[in-house]
C-alpha atoms as a PDB file:
ATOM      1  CA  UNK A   1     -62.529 -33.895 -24.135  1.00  0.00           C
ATOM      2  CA  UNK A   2     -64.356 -33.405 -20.740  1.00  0.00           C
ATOM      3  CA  UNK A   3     -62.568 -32.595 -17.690  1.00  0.00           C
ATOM      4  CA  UNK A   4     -63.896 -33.459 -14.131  1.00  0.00           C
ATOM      5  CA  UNK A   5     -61.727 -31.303 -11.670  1.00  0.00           C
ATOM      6  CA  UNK A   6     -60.835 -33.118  -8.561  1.00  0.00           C
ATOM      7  CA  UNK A   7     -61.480 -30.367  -5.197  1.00  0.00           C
ATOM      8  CA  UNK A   8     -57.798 -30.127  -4.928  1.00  0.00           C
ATOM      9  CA  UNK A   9     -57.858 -27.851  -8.085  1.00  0.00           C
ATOM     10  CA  UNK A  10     -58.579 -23.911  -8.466  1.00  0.00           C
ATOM     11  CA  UNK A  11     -61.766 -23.028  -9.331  1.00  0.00           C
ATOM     12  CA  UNK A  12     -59.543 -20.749 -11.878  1.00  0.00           C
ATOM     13  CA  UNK A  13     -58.560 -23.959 -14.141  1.00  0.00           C
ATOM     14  CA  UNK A  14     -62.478 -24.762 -14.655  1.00  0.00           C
ATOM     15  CA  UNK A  15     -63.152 -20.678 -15.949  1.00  0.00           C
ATOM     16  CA  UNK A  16     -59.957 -21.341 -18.228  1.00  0.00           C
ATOM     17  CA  UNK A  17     -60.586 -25.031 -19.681  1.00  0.00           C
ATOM     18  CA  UNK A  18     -64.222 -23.579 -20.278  1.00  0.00           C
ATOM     19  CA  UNK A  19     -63.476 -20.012 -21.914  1.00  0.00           C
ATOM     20  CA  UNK A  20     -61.132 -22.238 -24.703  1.00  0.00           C
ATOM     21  CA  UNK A  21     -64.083 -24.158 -25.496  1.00  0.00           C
ATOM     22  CA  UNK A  22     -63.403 -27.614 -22.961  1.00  0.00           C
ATOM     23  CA  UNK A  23     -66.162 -29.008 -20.847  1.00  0.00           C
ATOM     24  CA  UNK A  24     -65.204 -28.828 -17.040  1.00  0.00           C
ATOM     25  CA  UNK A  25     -67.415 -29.368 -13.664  1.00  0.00           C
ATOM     26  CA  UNK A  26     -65.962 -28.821 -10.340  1.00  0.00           C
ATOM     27  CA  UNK A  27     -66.423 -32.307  -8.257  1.00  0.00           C
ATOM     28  CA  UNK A  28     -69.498 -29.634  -6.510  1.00  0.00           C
ATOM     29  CA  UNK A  29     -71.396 -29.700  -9.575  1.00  0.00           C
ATOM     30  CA  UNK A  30     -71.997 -33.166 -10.209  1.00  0.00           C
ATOM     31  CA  UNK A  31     -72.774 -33.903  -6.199  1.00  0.00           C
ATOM     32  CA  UNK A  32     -68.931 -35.302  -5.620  1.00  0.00           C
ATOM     33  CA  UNK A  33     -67.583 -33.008  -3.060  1.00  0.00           C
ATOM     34  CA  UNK A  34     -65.354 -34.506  -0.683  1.00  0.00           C
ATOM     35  CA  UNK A  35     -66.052 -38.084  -2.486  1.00  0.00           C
ATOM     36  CA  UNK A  36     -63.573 -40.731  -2.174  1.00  0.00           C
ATOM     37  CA  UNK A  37     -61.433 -41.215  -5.107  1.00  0.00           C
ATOM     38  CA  UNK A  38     -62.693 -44.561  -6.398  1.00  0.00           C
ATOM     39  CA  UNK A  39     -66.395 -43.058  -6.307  1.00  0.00           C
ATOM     40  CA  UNK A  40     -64.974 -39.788  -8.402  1.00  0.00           C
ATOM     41  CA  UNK A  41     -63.195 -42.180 -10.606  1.00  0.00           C
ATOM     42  CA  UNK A  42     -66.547 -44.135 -11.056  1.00  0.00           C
ATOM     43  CA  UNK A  43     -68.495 -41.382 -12.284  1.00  0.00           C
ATOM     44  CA  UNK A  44     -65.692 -40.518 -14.264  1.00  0.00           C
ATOM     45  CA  UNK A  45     -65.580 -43.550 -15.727  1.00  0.00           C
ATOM     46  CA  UNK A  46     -69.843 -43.633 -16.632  1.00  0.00           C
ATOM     47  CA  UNK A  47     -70.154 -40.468 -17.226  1.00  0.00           C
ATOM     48  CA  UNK A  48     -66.771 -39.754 -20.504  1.00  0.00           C
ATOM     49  CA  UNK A  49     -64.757 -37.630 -17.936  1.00  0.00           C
ATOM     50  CA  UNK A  50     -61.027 -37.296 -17.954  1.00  0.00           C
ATOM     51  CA  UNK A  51     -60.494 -36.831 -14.170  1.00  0.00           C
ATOM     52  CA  UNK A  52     -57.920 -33.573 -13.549  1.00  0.00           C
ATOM     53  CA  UNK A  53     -56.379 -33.757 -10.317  1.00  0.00           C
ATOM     54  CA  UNK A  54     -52.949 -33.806  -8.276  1.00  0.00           C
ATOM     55  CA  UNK A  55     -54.007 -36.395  -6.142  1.00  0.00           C
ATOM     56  CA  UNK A  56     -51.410 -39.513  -7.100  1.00  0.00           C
ATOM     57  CA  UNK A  57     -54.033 -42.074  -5.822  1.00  0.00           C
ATOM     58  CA  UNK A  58     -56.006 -41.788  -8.588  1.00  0.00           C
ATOM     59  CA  UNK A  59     -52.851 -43.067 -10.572  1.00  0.00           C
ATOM     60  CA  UNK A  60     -53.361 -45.997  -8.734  1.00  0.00           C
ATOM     61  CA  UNK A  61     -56.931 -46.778  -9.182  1.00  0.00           C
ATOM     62  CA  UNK A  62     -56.192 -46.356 -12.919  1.00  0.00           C
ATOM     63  CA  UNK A  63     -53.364 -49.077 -12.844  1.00  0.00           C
ATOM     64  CA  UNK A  64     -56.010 -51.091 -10.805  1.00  0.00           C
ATOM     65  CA  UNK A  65     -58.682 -51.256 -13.347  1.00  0.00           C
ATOM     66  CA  UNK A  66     -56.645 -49.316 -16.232  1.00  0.00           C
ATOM     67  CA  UNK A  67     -59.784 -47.967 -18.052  1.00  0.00           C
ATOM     68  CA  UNK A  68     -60.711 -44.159 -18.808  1.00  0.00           C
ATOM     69  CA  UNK A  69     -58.780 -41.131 -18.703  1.00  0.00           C
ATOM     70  CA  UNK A  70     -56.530 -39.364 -15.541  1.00  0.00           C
ATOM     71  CA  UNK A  71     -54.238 -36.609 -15.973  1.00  0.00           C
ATOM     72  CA  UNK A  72     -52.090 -35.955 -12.966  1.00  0.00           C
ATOM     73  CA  UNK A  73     -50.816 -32.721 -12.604  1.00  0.00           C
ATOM     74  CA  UNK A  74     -47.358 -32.327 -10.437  1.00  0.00           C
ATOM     75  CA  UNK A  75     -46.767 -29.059 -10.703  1.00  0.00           C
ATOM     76  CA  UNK A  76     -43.652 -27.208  -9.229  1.00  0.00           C
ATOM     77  CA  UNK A  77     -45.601 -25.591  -6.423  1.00  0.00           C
ATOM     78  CA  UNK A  78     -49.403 -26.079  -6.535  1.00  0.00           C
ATOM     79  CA  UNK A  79     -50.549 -22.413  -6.993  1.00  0.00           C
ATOM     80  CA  UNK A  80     -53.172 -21.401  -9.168  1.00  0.00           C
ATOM     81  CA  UNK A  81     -51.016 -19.881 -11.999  1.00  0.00           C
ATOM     82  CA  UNK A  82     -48.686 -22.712 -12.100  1.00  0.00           C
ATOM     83  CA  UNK A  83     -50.994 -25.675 -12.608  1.00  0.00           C
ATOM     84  CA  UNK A  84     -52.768 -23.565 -15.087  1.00  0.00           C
ATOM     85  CA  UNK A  85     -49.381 -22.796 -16.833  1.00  0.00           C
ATOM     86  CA  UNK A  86     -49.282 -26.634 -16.779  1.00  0.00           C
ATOM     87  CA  UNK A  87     -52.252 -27.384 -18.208  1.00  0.00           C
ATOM     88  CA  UNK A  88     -51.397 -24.882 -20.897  1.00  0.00           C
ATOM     89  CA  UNK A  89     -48.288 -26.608 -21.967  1.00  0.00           C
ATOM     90  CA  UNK A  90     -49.541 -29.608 -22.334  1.00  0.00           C
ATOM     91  CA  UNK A  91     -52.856 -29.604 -23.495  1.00  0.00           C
ATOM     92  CA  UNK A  92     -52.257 -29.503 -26.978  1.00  0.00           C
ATOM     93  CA  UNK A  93     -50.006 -32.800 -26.625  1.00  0.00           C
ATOM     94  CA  UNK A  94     -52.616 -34.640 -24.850  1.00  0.00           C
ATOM     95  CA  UNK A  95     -55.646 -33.789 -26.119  1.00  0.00           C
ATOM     96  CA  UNK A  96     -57.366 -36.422 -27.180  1.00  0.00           C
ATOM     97  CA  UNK A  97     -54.987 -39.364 -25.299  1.00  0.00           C
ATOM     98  CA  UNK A  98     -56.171 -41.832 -23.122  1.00  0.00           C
ATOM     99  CA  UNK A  99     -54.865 -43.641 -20.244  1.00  0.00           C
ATOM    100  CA  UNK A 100     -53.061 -42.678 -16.995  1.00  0.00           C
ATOM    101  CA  UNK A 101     -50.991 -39.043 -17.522  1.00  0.00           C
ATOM    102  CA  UNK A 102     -48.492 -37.669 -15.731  1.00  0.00           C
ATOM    103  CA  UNK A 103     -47.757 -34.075 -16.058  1.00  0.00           C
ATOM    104  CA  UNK A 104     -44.411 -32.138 -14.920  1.00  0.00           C
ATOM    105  CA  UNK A 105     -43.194 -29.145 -16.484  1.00  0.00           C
ATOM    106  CA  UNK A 106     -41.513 -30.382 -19.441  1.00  0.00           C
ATOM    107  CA  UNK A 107     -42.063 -33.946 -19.164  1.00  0.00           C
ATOM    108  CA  UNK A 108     -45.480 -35.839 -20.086  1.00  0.00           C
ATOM    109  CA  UNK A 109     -45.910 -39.872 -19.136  1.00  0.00           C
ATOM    110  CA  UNK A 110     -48.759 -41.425 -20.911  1.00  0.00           C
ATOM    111  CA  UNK A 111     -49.597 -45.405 -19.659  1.00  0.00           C
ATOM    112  CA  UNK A 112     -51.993 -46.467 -22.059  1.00  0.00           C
ATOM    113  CA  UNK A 113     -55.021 -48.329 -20.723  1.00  0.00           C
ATOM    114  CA  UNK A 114     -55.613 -52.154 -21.874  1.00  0.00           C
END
């Protein structure tokens, strides 16, 4: 799976998806800095990306067109350590899911796309 990190995210996250082996660009990389959601979701969308972020909006440009791949993170506070503590627990059971996912610790919400 390849992750696209929305700018809300630590650079940290990217370093850690990438040293266990998972593809991940920083919106910066791929020209996307400060790009509106739907244009982030786009490229996403052409490109095999499963958009990272904690924004909620791009929950609902998935229900809009409910294609590809977006994992919301709502961690407890949005530090560094924790969302990467998140992404941790989780990865395993979502690894290779599609569809809109919602992240909290101890609770994962997968809505399938059509």
């Amino acid at each position: 799976m390849r992750f696209l990190l929305d700018d809300n995210l630590p650079y940290s996250l990217k370093v850690w998806l990438e040293d266990r082996g998972g593809g991940a660009l920083k919106l910066f990389e791929v020209g996307l800095a400060g790009a509106d959601d739907e244009e982030v979701y786009q490229y996403a969308l052409e490109n095999r990306f499963a958009v990272i972020t904690l924004d909620l909006d791009f929950g609902y440009l998935f229900l809009k067109f409910r294609k590809g791949t977006i994992i919301v993170l709502r961690p407890s506070k949005a530090t560094p350590s924790k969302i990467i503590n998140l992404v941790k627990k989780c990865m395993a059971e979502i690894k290779g899911k599609e569809g809109l996912i919602i992240v909290r610790p101890g609770k994962i919400r997968v809505i399938k796309p059509d």
